[in-house]
C-alpha atoms as a PDB file:
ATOM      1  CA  UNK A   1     -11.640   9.292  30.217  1.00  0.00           C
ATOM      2  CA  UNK A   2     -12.728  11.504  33.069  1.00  0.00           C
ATOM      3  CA  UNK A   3     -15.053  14.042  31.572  1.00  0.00           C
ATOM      4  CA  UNK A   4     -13.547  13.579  28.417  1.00  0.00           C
ATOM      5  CA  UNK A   5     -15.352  11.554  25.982  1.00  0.00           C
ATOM      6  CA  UNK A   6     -12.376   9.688  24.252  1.00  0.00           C
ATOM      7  CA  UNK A   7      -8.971   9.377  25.345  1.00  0.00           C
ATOM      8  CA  UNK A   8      -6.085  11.604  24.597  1.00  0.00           C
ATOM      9  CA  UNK A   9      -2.648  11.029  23.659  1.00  0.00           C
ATOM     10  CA  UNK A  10      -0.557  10.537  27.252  1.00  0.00           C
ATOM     11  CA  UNK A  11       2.696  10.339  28.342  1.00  0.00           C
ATOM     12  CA  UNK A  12       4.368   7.892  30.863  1.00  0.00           C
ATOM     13  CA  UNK A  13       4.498  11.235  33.113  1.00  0.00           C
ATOM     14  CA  UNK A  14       0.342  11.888  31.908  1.00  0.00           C
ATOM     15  CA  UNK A  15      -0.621   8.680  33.140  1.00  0.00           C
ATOM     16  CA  UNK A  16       1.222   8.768  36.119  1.00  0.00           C
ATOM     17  CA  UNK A  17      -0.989  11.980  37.032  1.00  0.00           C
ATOM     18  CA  UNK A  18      -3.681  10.800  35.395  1.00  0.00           C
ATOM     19  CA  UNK A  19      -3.512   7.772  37.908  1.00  0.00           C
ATOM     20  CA  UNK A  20      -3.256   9.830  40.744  1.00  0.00           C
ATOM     21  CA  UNK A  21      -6.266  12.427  39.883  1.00  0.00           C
ATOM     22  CA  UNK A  22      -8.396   8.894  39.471  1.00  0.00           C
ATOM     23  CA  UNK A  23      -7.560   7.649  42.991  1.00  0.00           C
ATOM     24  CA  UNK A  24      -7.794  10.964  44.870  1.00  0.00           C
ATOM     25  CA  UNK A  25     -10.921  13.341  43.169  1.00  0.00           C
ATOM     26  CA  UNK A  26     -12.031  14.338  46.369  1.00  0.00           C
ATOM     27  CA  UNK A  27      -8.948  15.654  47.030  1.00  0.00           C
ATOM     28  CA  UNK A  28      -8.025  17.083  43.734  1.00  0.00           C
ATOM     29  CA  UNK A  29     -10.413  19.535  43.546  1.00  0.00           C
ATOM     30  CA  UNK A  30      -9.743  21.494  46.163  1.00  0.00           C
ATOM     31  CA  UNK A  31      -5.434  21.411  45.141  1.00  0.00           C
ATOM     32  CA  UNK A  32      -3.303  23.384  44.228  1.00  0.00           C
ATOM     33  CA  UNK A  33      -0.851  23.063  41.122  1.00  0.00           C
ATOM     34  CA  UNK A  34       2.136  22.526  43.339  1.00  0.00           C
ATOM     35  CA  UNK A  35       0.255  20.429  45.607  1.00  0.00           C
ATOM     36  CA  UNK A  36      -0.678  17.953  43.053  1.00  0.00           C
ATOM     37  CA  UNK A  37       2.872  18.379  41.324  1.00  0.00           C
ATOM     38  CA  UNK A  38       4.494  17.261  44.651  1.00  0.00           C
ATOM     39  CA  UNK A  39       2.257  14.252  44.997  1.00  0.00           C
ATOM     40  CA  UNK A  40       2.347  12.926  41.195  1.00  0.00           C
ATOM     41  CA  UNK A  41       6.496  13.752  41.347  1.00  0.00           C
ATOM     42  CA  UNK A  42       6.051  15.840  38.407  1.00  0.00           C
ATOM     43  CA  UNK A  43       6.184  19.689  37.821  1.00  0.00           C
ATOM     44  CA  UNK A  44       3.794  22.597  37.620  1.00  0.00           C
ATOM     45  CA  UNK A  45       4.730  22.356  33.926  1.00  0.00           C
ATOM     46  CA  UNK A  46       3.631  18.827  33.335  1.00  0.00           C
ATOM     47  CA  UNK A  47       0.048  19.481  35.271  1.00  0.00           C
ATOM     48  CA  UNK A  48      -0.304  22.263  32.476  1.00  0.00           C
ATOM     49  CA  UNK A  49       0.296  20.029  29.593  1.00  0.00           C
ATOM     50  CA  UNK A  50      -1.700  17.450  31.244  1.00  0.00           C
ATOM     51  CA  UNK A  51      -5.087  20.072  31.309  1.00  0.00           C
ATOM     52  CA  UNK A  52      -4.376  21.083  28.283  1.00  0.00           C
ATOM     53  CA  UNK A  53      -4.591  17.570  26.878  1.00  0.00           C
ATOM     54  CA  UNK A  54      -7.997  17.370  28.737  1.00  0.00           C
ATOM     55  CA  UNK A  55      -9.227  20.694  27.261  1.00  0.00           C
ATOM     56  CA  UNK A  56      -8.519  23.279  30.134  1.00  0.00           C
ATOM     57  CA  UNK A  57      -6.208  26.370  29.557  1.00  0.00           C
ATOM     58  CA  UNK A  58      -5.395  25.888  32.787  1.00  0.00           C
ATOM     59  CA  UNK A  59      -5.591  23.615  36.185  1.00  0.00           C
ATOM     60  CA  UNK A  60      -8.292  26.174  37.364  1.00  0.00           C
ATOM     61  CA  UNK A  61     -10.223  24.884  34.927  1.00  0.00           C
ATOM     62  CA  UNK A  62     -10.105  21.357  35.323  1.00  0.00           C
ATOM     63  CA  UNK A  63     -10.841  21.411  38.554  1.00  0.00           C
ATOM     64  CA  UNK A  64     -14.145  23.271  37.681  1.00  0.00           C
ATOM     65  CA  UNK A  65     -14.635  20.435  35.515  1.00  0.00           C
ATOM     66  CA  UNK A  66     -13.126  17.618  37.128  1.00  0.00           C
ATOM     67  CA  UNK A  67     -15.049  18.835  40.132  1.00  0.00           C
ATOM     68  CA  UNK A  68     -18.571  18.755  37.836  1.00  0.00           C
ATOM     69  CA  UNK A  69     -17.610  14.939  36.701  1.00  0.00           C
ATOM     70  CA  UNK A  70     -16.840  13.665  40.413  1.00  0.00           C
ATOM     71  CA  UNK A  71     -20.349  15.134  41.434  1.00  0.00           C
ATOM     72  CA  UNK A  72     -21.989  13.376  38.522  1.00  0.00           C
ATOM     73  CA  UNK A  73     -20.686  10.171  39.433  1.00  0.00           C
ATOM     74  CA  UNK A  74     -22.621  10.184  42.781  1.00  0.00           C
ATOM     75  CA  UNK A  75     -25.684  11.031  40.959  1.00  0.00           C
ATOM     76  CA  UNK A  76     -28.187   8.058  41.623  1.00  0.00           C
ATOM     77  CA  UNK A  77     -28.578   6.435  38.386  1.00  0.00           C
ATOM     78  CA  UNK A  78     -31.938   6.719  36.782  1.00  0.00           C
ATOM     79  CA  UNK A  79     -33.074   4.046  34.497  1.00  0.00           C
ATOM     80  CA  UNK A  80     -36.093   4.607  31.793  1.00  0.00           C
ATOM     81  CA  UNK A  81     -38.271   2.100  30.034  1.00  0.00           C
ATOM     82  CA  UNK A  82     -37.547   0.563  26.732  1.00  0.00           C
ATOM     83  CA  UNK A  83     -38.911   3.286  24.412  1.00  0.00           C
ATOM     84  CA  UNK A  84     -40.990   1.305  21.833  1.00  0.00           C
ATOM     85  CA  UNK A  85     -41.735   3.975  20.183  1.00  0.00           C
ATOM     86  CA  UNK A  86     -37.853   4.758  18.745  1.00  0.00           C
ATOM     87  CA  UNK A  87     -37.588   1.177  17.740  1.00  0.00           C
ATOM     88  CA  UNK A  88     -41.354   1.418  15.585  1.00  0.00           C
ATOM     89  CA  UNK A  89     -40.316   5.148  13.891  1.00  0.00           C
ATOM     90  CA  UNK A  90     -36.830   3.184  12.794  1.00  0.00           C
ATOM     91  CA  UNK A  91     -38.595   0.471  11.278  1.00  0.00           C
ATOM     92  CA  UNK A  92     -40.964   2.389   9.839  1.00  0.00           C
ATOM     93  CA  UNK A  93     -37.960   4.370   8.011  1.00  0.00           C
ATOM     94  CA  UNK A  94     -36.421   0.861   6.782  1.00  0.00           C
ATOM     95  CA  UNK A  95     -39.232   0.485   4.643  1.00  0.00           C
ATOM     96  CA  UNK A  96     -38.671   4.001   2.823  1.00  0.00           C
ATOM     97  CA  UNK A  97     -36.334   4.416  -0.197  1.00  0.00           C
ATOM     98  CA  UNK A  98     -33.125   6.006   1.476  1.00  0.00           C
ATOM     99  CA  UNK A  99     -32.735   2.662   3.943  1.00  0.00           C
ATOM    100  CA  UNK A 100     -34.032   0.754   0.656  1.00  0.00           C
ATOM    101  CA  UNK A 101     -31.594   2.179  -1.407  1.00  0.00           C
ATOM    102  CA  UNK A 102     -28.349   1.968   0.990  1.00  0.00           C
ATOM    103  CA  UNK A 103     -29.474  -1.631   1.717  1.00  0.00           C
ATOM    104  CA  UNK A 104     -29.780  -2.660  -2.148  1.00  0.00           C
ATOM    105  CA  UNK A 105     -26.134  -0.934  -2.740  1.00  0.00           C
ATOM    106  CA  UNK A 106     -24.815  -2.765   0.119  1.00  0.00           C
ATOM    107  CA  UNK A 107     -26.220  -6.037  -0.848  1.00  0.00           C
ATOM    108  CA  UNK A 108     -24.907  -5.793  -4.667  1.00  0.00           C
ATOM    109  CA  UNK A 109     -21.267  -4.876  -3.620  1.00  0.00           C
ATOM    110  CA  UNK A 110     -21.555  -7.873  -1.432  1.00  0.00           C
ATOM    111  CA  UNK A 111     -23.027 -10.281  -4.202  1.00  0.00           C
ATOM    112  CA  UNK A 112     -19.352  -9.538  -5.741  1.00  0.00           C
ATOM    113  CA  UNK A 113     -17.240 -10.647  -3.109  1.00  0.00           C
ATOM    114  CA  UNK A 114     -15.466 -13.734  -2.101  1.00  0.00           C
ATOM    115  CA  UNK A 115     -14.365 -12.997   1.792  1.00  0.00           C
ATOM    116  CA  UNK A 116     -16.768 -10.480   4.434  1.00  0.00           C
ATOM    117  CA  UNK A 117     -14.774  -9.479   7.692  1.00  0.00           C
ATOM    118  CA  UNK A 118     -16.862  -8.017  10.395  1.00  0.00           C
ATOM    119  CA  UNK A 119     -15.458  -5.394  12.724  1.00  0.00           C
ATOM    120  CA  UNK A 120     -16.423  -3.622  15.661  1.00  0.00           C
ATOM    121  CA  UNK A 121     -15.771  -2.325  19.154  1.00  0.00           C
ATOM    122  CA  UNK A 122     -17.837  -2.411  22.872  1.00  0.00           C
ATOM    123  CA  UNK A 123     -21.618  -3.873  22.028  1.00  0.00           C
ATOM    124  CA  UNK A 124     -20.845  -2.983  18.335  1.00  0.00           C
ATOM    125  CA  UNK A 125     -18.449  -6.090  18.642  1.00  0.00           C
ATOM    126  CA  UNK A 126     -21.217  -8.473  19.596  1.00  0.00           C
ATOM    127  CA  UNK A 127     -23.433  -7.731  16.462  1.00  0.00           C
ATOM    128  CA  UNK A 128     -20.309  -8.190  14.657  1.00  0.00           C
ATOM    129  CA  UNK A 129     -19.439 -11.096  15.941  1.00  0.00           C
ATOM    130  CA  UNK A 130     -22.937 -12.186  15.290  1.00  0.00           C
ATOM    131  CA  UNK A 131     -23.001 -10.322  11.858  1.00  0.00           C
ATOM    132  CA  UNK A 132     -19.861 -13.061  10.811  1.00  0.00           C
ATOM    133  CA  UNK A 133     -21.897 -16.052  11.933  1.00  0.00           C
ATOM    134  CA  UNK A 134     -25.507 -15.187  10.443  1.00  0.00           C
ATOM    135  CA  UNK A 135     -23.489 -13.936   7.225  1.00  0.00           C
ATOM    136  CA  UNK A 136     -21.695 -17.629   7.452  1.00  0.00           C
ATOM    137  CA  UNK A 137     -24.618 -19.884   5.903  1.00  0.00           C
ATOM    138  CA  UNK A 138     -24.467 -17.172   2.734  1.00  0.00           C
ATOM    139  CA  UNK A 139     -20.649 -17.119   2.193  1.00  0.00           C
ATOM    140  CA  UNK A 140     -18.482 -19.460   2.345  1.00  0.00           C
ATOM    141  CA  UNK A 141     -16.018 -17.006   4.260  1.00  0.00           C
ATOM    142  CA  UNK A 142     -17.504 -14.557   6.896  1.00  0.00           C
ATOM    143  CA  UNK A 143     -15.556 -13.661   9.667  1.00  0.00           C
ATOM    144  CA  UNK A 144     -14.943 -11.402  12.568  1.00  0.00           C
ATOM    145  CA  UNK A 145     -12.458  -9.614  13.908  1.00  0.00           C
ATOM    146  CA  UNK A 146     -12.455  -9.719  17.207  1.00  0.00           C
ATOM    147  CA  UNK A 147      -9.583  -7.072  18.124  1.00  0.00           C
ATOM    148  CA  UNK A 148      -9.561  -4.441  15.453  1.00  0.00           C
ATOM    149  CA  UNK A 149      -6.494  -2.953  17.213  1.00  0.00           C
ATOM    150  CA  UNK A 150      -3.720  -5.357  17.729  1.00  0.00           C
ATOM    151  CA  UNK A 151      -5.338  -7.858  14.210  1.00  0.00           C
ATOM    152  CA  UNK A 152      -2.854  -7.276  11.671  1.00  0.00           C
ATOM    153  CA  UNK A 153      -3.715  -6.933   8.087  1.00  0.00           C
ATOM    154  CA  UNK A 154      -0.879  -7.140   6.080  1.00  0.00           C
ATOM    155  CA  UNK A 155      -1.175 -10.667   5.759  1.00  0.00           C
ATOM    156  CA  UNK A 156      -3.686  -9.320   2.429  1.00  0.00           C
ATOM    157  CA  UNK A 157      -2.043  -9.190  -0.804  1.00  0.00           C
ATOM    158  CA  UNK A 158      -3.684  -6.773  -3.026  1.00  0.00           C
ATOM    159  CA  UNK A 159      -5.359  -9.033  -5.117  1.00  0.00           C
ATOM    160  CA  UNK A 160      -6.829 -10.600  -2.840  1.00  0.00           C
ATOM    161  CA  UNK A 161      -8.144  -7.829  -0.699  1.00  0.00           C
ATOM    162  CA  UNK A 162      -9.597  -6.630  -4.068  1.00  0.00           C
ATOM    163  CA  UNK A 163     -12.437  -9.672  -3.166  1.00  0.00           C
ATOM    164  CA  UNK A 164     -12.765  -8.659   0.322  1.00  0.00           C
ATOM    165  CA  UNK A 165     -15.540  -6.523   1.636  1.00  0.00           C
ATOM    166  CA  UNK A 166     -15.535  -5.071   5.236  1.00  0.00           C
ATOM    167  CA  UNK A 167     -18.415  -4.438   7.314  1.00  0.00           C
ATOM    168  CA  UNK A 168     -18.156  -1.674  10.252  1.00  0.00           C
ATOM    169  CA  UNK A 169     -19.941  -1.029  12.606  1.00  0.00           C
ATOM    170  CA  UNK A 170     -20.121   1.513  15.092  1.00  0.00           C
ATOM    171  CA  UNK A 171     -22.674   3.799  16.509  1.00  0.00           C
ATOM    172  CA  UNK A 172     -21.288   6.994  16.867  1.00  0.00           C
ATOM    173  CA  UNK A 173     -18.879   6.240  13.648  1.00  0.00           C
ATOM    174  CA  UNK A 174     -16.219   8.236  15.037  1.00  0.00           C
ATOM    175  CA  UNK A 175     -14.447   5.100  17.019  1.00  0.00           C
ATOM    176  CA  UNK A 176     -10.238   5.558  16.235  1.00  0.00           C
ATOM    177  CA  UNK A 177      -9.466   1.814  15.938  1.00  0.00           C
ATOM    178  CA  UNK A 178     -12.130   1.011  13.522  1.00  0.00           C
ATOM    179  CA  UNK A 179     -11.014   4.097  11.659  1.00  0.00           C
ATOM    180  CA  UNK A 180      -7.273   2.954  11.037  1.00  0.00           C
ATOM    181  CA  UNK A 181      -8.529  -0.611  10.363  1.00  0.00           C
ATOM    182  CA  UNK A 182     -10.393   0.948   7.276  1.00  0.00           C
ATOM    183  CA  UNK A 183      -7.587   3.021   6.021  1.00  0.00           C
ATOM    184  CA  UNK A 184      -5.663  -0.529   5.616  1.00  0.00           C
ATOM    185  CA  UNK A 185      -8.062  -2.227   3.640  1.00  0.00           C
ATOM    186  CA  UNK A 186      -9.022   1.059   1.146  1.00  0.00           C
ATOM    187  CA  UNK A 187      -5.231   1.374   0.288  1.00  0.00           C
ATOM    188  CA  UNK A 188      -5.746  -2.122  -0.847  1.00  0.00           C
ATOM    189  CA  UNK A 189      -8.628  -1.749  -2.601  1.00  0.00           C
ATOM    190  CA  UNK A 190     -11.063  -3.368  -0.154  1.00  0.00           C
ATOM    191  CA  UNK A 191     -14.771  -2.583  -0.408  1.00  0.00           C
ATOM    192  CA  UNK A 192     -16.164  -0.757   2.672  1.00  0.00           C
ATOM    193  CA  UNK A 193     -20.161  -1.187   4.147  1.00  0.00           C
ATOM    194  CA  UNK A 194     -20.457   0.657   7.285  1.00  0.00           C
ATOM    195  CA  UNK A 195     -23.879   0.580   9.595  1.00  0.00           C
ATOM    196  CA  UNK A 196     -23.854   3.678  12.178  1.00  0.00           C
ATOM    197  CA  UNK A 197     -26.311   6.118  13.964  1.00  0.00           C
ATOM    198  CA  UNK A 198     -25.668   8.989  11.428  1.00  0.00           C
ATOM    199  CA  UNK A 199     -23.999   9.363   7.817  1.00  0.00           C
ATOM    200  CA  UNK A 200     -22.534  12.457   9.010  1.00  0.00           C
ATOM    201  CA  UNK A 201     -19.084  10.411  10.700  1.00  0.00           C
ATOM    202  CA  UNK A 202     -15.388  10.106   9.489  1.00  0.00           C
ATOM    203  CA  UNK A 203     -16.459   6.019   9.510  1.00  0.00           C
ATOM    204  CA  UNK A 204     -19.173   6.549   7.070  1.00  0.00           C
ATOM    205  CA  UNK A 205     -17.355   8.918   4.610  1.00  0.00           C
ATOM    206  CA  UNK A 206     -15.075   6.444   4.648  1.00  0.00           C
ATOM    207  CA  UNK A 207     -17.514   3.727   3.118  1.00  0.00           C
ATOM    208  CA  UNK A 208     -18.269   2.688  -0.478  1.00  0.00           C
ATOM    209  CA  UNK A 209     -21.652   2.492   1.386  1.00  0.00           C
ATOM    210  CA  UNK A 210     -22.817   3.694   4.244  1.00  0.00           C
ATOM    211  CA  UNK A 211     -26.514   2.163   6.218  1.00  0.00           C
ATOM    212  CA  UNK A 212     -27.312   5.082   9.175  1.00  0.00           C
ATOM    213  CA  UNK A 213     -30.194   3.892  10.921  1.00  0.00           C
ATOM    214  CA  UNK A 214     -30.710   7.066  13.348  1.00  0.00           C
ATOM    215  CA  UNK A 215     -31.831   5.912  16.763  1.00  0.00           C
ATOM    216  CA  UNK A 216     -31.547   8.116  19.618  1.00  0.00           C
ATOM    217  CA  UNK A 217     -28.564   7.639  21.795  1.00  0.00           C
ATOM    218  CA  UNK A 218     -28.437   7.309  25.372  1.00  0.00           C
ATOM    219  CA  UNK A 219     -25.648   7.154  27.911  1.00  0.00           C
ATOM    220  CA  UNK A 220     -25.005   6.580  31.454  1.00  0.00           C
ATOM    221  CA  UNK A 221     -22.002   8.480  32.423  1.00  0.00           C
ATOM    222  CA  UNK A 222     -19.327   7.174  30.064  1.00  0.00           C
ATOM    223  CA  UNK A 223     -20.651   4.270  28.968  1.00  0.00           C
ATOM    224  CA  UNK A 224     -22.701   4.301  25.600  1.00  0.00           C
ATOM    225  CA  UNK A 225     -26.268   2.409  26.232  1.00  0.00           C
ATOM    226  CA  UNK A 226     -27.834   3.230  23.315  1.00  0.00           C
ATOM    227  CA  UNK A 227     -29.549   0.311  21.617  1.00  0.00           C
ATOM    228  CA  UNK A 228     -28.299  -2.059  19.180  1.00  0.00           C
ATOM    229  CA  UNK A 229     -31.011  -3.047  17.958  1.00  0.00           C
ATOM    230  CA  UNK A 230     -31.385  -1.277  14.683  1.00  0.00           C
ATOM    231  CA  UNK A 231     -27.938  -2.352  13.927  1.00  0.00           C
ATOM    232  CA  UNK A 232     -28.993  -5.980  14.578  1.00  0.00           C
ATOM    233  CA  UNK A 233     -32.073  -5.352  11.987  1.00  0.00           C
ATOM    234  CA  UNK A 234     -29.913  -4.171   9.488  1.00  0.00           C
ATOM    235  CA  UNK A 235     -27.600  -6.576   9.762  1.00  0.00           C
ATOM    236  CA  UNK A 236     -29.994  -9.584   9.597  1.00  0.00           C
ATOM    237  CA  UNK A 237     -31.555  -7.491   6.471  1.00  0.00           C
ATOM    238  CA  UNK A 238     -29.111  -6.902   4.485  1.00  0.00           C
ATOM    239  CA  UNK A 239     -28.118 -10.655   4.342  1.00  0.00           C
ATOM    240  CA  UNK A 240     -31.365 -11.837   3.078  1.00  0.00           C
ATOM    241  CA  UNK A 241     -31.232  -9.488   0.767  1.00  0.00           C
ATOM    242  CA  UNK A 242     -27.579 -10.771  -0.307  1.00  0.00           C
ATOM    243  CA  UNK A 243     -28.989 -14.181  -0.106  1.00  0.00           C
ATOM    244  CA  UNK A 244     -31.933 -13.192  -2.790  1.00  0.00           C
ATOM    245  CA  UNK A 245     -29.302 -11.468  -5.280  1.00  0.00           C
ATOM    246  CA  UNK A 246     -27.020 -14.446  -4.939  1.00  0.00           C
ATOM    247  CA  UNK A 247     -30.146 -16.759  -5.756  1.00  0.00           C
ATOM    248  CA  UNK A 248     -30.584 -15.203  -9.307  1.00  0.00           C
ATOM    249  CA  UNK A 249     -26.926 -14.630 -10.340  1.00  0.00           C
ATOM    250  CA  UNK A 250     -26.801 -16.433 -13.565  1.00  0.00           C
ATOM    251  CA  UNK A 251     -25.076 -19.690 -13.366  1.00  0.00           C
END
């Protein structure tokens, strides 16, 4: 949200402002407070609280900053080639023991469970979404959840959820929505596999088991770009590897 990289808490009055800024950068950053307190119908009070909920101790200070993000949106774009070489080093690390490892863990828990539920948000949604349907022809219940934030979960008793495992994914492992989703399924006992960029995220310590791939990320202003193909990978690995522990359960 602006030049913030998630989005704070705001108030009817915030997002009023907020709207305004938006609409008018170019004239924003050359304000001042009472100017832009006249024109959002708000108070020099309000713009304070406001910066402050964008990091600034002041408006001086957002406008530095604000000024910074309106000059890097008119930055021509610069797109780089597919680097091979970041997809070859990853799986090169799948095939040593600390991917080995995560992925064995991941695929017993599994093995044990009646009901997988995929989650996920922006292009992490798609590989979940996939994730359900590839994960499908192994269980007889894999599904997705398409909208992490308004799906309810109560509809779980706790024995039940005891047989359900949930599969996360996110590549920074820091996304809020996913985050409260989990806490709902550990107070009942739900099992946890999360696949991010780094074990070193609130998503991850979260997890009975956590599968970091470490890919370099990439962005283009505020969107996330970076690939999704490692998550793919593991995704598509760890259910063959399901699929060969399920194959020698005893009957």
């Amino acid at each position: 949200m602006l030049f913030l990289d998630h989005s704070p808490d705001l108030s009817p009055i915030d997002l009023e402002i907020y709207k305004y800024i938006t609409s008018h950068l170019d004239e924003v950053v050359y304000m001042r407070i009472r100017e832009l307190a006249k024109e959002t119908h708000s108070s020099t009070a309000s713009i304070l609280r406001f910066c402050r909920k964008f990091g600034c101790e002041g408006f001086s200070e957002f406008k530095i900053k604000l000024n910074l993000y309106r000059k890097s949106l008119t930055e021509p774009v610069t797109t780089h080639a597919v680097d091979e070489t970041s997809f070859t080093n990853f799986i090169q690390r799948s095939t040593e023991a600390f991917y080995q490892e995560r992925i064995q863990a991941a695929a017993k828990l599994l093995s044990e469970k009646d009901l997988v539920l995929f989650i996920g948000t922006g292009s992490s949604n798609i590989i979940a979404e996939y994730g359900a349907l590839y994960f499908s022809s192994i269980f007889s219940m894999a599904f997705h959840i398409e909208d992490p934030i308004n799906h309810p979960v109560n509809f779980f008793n706790k024995a039940m959820a005891k047989n359900v495992c949930v599969i996360a994914l996110s590549v920074s492992g820091e996304n809020e929505a996913i985050i409260n989703y989990l806490n709902h399924f550990i107070t009942n006992d739900s099992s946890i596999i999360s696949i991010t960029n780094s074990e070193k995220s609130p998503i991850a310590a979260l997890s009975d088991v956590n599968i970091p791939y470490y890919i370099s990320t990439e962005r283009i202003g505020d969107s996330d770009i970076t690939s999704q193909v490692p998550a793919l990978y593991t995704v598509e690995y760890l259910a063959k590897e399901v699929q060969k522990q399920k194959r020698v359960e005893p009957k």
